[in-house]
C-alpha atoms as a PDB file:
ATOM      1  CA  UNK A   1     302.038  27.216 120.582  1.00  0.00           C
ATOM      2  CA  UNK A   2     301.966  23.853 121.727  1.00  0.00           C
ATOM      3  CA  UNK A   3     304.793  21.595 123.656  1.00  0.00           C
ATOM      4  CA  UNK A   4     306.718  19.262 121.250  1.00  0.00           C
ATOM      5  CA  UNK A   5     307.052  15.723 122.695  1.00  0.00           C
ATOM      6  CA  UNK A   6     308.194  12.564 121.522  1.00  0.00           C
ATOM      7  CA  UNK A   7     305.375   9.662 121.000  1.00  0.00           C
ATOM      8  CA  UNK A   8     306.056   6.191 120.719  1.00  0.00           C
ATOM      9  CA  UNK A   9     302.841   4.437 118.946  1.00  0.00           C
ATOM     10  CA  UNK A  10     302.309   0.836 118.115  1.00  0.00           C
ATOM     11  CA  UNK A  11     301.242  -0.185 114.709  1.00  0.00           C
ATOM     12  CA  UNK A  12     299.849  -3.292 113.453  1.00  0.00           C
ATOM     13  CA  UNK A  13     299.467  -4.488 110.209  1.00  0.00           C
ATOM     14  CA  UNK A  14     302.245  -3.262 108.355  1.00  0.00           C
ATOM     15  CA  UNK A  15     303.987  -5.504 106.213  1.00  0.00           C
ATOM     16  CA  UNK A  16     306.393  -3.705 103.705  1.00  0.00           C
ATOM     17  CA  UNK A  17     307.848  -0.547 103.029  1.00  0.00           C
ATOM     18  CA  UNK A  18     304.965   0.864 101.149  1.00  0.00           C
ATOM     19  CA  UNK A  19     303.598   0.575 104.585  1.00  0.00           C
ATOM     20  CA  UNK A  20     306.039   2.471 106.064  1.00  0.00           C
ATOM     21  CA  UNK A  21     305.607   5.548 103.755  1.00  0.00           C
ATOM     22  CA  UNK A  22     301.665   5.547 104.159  1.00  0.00           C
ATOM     23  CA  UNK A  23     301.843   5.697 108.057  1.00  0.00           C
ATOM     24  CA  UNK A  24     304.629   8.278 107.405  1.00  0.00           C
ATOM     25  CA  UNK A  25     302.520  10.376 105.178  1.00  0.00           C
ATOM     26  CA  UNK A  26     299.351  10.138 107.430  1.00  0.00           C
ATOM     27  CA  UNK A  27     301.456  11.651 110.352  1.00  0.00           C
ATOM     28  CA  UNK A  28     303.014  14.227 107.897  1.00  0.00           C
ATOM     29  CA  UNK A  29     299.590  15.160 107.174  1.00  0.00           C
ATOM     30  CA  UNK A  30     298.378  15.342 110.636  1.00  0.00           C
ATOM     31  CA  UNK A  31     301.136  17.787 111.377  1.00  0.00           C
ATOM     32  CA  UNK A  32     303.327  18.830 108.733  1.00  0.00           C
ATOM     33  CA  UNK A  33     306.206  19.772 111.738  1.00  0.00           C
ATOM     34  CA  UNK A  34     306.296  16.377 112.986  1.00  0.00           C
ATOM     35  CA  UNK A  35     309.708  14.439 113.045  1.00  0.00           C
ATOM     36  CA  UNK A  36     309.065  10.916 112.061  1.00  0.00           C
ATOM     37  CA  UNK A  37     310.628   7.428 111.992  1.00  0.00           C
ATOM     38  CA  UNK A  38     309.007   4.358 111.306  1.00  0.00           C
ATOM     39  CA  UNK A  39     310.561   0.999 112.382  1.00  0.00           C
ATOM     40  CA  UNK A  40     308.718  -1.639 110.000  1.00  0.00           C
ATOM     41  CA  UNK A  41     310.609  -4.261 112.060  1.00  0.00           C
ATOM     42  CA  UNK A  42     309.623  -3.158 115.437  1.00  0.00           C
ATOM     43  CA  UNK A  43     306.289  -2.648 114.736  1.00  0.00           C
ATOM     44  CA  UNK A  44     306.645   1.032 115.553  1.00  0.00           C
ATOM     45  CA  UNK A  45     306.302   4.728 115.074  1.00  0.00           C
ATOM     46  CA  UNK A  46     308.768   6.860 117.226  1.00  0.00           C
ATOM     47  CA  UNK A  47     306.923  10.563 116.474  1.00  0.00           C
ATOM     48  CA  UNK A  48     308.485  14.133 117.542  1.00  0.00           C
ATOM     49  CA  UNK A  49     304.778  16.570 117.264  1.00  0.00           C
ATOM     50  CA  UNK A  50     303.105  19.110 119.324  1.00  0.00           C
ATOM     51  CA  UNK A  51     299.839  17.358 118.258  1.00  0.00           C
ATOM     52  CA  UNK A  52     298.072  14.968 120.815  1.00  0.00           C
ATOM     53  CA  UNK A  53     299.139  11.411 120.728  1.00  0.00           C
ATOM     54  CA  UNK A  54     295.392  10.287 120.679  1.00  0.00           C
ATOM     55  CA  UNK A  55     295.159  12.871 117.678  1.00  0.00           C
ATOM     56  CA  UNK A  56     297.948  10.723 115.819  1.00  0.00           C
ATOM     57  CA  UNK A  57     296.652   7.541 116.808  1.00  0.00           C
ATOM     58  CA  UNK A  58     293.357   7.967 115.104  1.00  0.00           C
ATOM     59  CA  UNK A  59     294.798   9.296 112.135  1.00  0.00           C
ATOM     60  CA  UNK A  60     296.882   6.134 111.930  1.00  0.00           C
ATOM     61  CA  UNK A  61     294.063   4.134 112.576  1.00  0.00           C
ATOM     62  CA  UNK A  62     291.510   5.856 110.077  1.00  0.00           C
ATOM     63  CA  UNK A  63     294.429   4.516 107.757  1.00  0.00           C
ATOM     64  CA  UNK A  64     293.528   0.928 108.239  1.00  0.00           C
ATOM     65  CA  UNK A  65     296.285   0.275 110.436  1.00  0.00           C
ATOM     66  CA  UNK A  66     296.428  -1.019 114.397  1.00  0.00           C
ATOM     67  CA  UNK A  67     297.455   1.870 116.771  1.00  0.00           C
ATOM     68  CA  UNK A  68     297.841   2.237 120.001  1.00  0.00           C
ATOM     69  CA  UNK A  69     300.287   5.229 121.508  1.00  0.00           C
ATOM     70  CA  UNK A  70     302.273   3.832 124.495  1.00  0.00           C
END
């Protein structure tokens, strides 16, 4: 079994909370374990998964949003 870790990732382009629960759901999807907070705000995802950050990232970005794991 794979390492958890915690993944901060940068997303552009949301803009309301409906944003916030699609780039919620597309991590949820990528891994149904993962622990996630999105800070609409901030711009941000803070992520707690034992999938790949890059993984995440494209998922987020096949979405239509920006994202770029820090």
């Amino acid at each position: 079994m794979s390492e958890t870790k915690s993944i901060v990732i940068d997303v552009k382009g949301m803009t309301c909370q409906g944003c916030v629960n699609a780039v919620t759901r597309i991590v949820k999807r990528t891994d149904p374990q993962a622990d996630v907070k999105v800070d609409l705000a901030a711009g941000r995802a803070d992520v707690t998964s034992s999938v790949s950050p890059d993984v995440i990232e494209k998922a987020i970005s096949a979405g239509g949003y920006e994202a770029h794991a820090r």
